[in-house]
PDB file of N, CA and C in Angstrom:
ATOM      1  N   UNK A   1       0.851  -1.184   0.000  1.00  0.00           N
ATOM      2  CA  UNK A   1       0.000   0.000   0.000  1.00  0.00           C
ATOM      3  C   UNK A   1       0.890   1.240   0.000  1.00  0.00           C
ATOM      4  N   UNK A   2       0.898   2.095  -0.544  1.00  0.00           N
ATOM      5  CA  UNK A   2       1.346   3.446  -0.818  1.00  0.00           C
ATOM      6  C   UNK A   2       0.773   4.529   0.214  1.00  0.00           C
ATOM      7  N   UNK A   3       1.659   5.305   0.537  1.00  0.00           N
ATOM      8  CA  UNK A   3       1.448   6.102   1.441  1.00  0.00           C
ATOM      9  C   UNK A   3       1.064   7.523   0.852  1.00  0.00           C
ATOM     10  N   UNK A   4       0.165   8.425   1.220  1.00  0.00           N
ATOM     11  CA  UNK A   4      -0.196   9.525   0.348  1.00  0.00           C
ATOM     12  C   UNK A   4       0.668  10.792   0.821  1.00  0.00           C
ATOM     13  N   UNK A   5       1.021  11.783  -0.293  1.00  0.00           N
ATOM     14  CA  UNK A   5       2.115  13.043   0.299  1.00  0.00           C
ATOM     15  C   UNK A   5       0.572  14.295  -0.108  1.00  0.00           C
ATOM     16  N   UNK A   6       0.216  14.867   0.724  1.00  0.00           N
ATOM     17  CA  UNK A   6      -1.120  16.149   0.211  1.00  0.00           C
ATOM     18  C   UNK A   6      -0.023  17.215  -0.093  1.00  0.00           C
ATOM     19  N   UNK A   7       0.262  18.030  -0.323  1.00  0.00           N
ATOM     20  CA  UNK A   7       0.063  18.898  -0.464  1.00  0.00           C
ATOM     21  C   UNK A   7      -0.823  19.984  -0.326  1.00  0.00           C
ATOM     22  N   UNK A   8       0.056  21.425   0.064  1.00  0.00           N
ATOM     23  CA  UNK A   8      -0.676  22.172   0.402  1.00  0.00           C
ATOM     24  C   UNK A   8      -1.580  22.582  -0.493  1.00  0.00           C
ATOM     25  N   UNK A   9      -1.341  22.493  -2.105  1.00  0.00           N
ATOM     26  CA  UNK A   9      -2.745  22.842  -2.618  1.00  0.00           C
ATOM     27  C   UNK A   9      -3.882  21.964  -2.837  1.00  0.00           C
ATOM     28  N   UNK A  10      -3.319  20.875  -2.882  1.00  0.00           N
ATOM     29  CA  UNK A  10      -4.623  20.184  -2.662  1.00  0.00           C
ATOM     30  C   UNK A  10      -5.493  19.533  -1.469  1.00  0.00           C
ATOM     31  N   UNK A  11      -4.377  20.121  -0.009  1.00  0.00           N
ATOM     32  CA  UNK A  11      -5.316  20.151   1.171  1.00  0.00           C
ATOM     33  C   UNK A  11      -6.301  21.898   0.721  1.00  0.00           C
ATOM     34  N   UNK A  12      -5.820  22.819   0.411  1.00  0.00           N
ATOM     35  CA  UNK A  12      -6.946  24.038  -0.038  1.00  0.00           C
ATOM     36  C   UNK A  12      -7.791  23.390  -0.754  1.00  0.00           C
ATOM     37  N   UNK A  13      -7.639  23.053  -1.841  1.00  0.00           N
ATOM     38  CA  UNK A  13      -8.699  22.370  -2.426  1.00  0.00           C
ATOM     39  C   UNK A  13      -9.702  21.617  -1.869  1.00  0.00           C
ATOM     40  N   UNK A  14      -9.140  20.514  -1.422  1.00  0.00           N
ATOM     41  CA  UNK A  14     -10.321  20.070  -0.645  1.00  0.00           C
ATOM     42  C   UNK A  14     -10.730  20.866   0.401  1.00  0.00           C
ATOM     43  N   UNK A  15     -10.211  21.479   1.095  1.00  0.00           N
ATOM     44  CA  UNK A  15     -11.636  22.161   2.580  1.00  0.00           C
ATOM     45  C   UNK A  15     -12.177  23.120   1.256  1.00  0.00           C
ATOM     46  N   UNK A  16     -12.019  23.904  -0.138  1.00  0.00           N
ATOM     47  CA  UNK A  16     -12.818  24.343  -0.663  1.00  0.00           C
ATOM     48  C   UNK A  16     -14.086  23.897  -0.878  1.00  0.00           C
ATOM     49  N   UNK A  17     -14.275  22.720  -1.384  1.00  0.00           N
ATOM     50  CA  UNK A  17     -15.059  21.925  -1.907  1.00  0.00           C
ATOM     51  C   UNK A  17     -15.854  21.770  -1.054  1.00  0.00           C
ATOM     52  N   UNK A  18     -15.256  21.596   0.423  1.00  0.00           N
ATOM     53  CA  UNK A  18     -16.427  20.573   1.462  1.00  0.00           C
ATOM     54  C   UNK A  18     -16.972  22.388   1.779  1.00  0.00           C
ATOM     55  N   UNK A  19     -16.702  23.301   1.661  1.00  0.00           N
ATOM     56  CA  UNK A  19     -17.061  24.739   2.220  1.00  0.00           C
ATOM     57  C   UNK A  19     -18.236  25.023   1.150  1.00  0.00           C
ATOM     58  N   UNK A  20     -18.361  24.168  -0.092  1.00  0.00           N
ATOM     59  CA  UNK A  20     -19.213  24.364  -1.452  1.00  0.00           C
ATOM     60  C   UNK A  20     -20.181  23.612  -1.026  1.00  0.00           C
ATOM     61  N   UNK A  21     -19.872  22.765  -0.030  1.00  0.00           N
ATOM     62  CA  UNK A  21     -20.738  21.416  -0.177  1.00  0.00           C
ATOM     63  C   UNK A  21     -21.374  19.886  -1.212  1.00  0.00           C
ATOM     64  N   UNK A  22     -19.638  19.872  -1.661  1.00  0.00           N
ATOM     65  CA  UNK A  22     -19.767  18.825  -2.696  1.00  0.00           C
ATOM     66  C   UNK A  22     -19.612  17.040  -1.858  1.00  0.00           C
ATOM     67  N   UNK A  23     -19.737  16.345  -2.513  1.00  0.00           N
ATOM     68  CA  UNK A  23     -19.910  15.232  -2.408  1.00  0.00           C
ATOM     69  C   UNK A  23     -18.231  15.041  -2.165  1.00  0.00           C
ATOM     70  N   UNK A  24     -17.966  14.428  -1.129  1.00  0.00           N
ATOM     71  CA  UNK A  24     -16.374  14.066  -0.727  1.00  0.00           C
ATOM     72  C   UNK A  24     -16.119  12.505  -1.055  1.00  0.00           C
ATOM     73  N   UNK A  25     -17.425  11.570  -1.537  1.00  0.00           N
ATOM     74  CA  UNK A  25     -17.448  10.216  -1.469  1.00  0.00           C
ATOM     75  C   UNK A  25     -16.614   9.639  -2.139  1.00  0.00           C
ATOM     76  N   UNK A  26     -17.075  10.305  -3.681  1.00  0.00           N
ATOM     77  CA  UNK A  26     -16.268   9.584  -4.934  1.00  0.00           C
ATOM     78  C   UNK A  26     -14.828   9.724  -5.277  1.00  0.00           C
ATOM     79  N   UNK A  27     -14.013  11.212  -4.572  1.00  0.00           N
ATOM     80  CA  UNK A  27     -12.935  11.255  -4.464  1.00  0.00           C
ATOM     81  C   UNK A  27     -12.249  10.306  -3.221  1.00  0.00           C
ATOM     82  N   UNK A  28     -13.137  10.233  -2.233  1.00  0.00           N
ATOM     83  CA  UNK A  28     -12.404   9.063  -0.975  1.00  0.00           C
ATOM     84  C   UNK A  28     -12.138   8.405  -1.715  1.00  0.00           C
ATOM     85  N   UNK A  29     -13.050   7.239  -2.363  1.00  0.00           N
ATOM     86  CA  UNK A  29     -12.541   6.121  -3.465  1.00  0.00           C
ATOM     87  C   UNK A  29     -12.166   6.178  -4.000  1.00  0.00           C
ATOM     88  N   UNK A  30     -11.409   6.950  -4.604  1.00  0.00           N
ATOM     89  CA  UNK A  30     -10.665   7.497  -5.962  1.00  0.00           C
ATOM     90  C   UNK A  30      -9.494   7.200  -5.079  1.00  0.00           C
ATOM     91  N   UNK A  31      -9.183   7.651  -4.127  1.00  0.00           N
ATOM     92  CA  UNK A  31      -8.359   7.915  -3.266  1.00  0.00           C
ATOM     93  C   UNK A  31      -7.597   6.339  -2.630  1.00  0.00           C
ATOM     94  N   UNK A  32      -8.404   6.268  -2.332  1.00  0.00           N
ATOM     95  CA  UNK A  32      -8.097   4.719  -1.759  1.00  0.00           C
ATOM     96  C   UNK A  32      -7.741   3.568  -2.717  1.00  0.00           C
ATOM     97  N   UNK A  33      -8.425   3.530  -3.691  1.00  0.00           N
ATOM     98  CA  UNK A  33      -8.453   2.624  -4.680  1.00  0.00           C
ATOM     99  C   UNK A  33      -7.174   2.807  -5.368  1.00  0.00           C
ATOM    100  N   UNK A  34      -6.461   4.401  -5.811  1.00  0.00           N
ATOM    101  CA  UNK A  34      -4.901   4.303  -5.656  1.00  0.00           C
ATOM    102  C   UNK A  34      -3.973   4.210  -4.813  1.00  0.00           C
ATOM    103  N   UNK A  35      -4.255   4.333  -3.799  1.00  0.00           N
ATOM    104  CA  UNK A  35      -3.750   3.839  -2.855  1.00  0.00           C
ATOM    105  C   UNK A  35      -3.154   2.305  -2.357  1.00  0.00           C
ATOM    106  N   UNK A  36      -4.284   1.578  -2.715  1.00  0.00           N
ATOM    107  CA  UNK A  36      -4.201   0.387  -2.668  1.00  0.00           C
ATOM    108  C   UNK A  36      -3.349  -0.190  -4.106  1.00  0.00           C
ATOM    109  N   UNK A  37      -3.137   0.326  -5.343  1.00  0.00           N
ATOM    110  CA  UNK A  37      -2.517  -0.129  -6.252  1.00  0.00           C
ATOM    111  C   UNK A  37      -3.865  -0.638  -7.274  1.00  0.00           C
ATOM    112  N   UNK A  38      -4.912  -0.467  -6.731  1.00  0.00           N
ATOM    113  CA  UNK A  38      -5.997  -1.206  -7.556  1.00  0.00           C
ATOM    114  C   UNK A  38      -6.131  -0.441  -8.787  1.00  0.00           C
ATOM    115  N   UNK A  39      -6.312  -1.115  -9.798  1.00  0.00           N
ATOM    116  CA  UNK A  39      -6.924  -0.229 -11.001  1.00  0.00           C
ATOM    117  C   UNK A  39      -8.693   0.434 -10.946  1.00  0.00           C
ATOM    118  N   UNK A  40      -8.318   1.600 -12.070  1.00  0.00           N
ATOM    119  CA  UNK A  40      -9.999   2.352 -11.777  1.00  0.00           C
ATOM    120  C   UNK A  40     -10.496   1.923 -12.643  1.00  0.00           C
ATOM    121  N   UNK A  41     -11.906   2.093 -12.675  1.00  0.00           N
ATOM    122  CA  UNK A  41     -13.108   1.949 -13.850  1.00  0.00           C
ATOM    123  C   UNK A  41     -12.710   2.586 -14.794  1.00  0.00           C
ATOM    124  N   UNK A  42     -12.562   2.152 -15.937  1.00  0.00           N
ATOM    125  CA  UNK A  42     -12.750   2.975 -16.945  1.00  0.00           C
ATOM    126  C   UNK A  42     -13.374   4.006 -17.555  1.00  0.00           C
ATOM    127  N   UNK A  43     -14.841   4.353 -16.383  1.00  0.00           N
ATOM    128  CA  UNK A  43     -16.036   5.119 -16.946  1.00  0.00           C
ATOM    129  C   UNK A  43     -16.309   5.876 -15.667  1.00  0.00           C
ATOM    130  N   UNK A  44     -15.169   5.757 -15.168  1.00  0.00           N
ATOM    131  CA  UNK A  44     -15.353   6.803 -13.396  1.00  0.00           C
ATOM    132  C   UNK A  44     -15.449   8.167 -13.784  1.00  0.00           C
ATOM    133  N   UNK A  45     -15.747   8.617 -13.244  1.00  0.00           N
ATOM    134  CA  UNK A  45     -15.572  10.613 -13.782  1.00  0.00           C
ATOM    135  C   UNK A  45     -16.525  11.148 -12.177  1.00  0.00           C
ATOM    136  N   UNK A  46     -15.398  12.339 -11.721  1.00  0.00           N
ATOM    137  CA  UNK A  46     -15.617  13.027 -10.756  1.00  0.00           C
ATOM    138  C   UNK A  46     -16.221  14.401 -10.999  1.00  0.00           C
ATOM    139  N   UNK A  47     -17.127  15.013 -10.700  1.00  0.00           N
ATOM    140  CA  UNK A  47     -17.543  15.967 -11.837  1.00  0.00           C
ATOM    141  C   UNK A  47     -17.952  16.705 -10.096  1.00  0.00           C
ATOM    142  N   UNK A  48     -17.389  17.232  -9.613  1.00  0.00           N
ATOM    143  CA  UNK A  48     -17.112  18.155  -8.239  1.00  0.00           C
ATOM    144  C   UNK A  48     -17.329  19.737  -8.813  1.00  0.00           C
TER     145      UNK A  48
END
């Protein structure tokens, strides 16, 4: 399993989003699922 590095712009980014009130779900899994080394769906799309 791979360990994740954030960065500071994309810790801004995200508290933006949750301050918009978007859906945080599909990026968790997005998230995890590279994490884990797993491959994605081919037909995934995050549209935040």
């Amino acid at each position: 399993m791979l360990s994740p590095i954030f960065e500071t712009r994309f810790k801004k980014d995200i508290k933006r989003l949750q301050k918009r009130g978007k859906d945080m779900d599909k990026l968790k899994i997005v998230i995890e699922r590279l994490l884990e080394n797993k491959p994605l769906e081919k037909n995934i799309r995050i549209m935040l």
